[in-house]
Protein backbone atom coordinates (compact mmCIF):
# COMPACT_ATOMS: atom_id res chain seq x y z
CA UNK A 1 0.00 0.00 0.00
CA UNK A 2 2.41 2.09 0.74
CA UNK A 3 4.36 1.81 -2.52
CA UNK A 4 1.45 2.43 -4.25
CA UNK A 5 0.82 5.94 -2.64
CA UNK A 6 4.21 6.66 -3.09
CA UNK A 7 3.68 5.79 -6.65
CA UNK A 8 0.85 8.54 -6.88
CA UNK A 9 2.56 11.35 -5.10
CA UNK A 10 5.56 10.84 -7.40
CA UNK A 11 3.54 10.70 -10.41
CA UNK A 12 1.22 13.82 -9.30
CA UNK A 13 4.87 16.18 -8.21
CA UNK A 14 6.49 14.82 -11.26
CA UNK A 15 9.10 13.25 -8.90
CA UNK A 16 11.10 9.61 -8.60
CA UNK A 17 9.92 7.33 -5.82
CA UNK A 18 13.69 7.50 -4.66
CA UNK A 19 13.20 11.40 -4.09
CA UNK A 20 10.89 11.21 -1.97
CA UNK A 21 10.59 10.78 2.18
CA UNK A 22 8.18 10.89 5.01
CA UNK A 23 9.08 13.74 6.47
CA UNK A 24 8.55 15.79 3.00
CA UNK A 25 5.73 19.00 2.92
CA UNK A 26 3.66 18.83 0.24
CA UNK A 27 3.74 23.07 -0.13
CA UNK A 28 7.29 23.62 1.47
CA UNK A 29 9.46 20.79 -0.32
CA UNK A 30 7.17 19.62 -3.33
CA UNK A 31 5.58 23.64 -4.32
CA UNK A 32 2.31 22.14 -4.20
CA UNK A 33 -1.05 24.76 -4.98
CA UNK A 34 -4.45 23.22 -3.47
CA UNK A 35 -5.11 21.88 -7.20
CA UNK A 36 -2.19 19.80 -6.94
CA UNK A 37 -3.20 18.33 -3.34
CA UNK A 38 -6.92 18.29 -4.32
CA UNK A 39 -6.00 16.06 -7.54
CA UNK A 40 -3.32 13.71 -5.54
CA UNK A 41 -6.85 13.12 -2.69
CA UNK A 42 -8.63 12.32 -5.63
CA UNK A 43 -6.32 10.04 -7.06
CA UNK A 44 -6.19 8.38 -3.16
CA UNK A 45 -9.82 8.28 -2.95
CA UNK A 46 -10.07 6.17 -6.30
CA UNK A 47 -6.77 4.28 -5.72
CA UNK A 48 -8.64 2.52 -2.08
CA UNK A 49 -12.22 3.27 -2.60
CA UNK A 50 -11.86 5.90 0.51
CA UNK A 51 -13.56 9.46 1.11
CA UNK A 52 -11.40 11.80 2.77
CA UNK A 53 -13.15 14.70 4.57
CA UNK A 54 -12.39 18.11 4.01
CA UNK A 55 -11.59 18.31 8.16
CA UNK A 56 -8.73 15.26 7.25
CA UNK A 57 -7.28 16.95 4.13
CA UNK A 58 -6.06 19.71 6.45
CA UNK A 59 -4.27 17.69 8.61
CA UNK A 60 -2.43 15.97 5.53
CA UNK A 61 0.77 18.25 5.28
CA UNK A 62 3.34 15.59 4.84
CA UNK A 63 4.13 12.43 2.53
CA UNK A 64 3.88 10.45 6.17
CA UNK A 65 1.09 11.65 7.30
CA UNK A 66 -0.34 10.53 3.72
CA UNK A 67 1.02 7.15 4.59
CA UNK A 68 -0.30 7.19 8.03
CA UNK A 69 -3.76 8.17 7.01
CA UNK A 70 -4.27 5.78 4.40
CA UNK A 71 -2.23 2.46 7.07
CA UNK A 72 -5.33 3.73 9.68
CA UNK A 73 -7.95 2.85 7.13
């Protein structure tokens, strides 16, 4: 699963897999706009059949708490 997120954040940021860590801000280290984070939610949400809430997108601000998110479902 976790590959697989991985997968979509690199191909939404335009980024190798190998680039990328946990501890990496989605608008301080990968420039993200809320398009960007709205599309890569989307692309979650039809990746594991999950709905995330507008009150969970906000706490979303790093690759690992992507990862974290998605482990809890």
């Amino acid at each position: 699963m976790k590959e697989k997120v991985l997968e979509l954040i690199a191909e939404q940021f335009d980024k190798d897999i190998d680039e990328l860590n946990e501890e990496m801000s989605f608008i301080d280290d990968l420039n993200a706009d809320s398009v960007d984070i709205v599309e890569l939610v989307m692309s979650i949400e039809d990746e594991f059949s999950v709905e995330i809430e507008d009150e969970e997108l906000e706490n979303l601000k790093t690759i690992g708490d992507v990862l974290e998110f998605i482990e809890e479902l």
